[in-house]
Protein backbone atom coordinates (compact mmCIF):
# COMPACT_ATOMS: atom_id res chain seq x y z
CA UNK A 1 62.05 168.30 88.86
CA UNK A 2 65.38 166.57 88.77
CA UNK A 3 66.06 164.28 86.07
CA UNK A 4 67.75 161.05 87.14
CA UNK A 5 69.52 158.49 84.80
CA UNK A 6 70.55 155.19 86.31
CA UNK A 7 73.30 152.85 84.68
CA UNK A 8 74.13 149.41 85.79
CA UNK A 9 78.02 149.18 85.46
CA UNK A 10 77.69 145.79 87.04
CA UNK A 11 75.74 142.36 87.57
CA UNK A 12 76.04 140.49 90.47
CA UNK A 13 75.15 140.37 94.22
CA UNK A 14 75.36 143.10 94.52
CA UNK A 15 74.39 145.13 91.25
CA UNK A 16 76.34 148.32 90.93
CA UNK A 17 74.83 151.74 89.30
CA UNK A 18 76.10 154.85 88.33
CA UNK A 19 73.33 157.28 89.03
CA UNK A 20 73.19 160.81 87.51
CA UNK A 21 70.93 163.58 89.07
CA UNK A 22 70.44 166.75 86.99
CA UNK A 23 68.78 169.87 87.70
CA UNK A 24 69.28 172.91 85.55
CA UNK A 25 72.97 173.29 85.08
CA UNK A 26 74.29 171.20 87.99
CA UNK A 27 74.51 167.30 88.18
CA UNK A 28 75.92 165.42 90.92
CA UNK A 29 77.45 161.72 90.32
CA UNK A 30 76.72 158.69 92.64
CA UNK A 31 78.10 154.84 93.07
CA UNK A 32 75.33 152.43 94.01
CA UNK A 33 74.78 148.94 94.89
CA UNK A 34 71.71 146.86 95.57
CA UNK A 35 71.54 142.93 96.37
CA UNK A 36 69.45 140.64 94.94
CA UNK A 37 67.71 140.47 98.59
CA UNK A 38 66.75 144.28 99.04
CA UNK A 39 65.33 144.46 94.84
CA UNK A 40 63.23 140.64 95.81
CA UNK A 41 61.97 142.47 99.23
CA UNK A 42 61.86 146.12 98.36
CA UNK A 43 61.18 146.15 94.73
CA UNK A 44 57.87 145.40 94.04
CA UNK A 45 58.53 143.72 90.99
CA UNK A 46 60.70 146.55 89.22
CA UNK A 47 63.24 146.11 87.19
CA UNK A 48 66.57 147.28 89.56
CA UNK A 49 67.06 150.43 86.84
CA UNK A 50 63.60 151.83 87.83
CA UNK A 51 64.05 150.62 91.89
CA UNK A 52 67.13 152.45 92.14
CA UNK A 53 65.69 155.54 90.39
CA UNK A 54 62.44 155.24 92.64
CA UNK A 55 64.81 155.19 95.78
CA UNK A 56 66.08 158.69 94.54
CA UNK A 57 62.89 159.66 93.65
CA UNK A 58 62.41 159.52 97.52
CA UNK A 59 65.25 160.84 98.34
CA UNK A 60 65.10 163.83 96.63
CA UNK A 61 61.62 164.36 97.82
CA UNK A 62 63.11 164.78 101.52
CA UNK A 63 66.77 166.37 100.37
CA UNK A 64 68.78 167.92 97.56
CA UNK A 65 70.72 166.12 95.17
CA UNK A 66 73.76 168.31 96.72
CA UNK A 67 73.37 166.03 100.30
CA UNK A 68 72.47 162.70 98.94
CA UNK A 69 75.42 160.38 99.73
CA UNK A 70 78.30 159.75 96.81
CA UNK A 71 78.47 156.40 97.37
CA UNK A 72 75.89 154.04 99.29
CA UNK A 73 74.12 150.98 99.53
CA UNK A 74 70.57 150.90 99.36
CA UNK A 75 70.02 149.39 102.71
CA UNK A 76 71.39 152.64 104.08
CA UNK A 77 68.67 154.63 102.96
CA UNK A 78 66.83 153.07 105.95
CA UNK A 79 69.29 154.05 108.52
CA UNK A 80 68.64 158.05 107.58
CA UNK A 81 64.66 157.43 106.89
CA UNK A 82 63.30 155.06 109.02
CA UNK A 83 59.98 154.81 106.70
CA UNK A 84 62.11 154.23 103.25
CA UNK A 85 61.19 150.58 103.03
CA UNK A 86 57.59 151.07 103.81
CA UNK A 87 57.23 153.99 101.56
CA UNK A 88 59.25 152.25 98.96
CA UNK A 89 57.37 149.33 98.62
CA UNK A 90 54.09 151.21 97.85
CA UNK A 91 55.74 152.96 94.93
């Protein structure tokens, strides 16, 4: 299992993370953001550290680390897996 470690490198709408993903040997690096409307509908009450690590969570449950987008907004996740904000929600 992959072991993901979310930073926040910035407040604001939107928030900005720096998101690690190891596994093994081999880490890959990603830029997110999240606004304060996606965490309010999406997160269920999370804190945005442990949303954004939920949303890879899902991720990697559908692709490797290796294909998971460098940089991205969360409300893209939707446009590549049409059940992300359903799923997400029940998390």
């Amino acid at each position: 299992m992959a072991d993901v470690t979310v930073t926040r490198i910035a407040e604001g709408n939107p928030m900005r993370f720096d998101v690690a993903v190891r596994d093994g040997d081999a880490t890959t690096e990603h830029h997110v953001t999240v606004s304060e409307a996606d965490l309010e509908r999406l997160g269920a009450g999370r804190s945005p550290e442990a949303f954004v690590r939920d949303c890879f969570a899902f991720l990697l449950e559908r692709e490797p680390k290796e294909s998971i987008l460098r940089s991205f907004d969360v409300d893209t996740i939707g446009r590549y897996f049409p059940d992300f904000e359903r799923e997400i929600a029940d998390r």
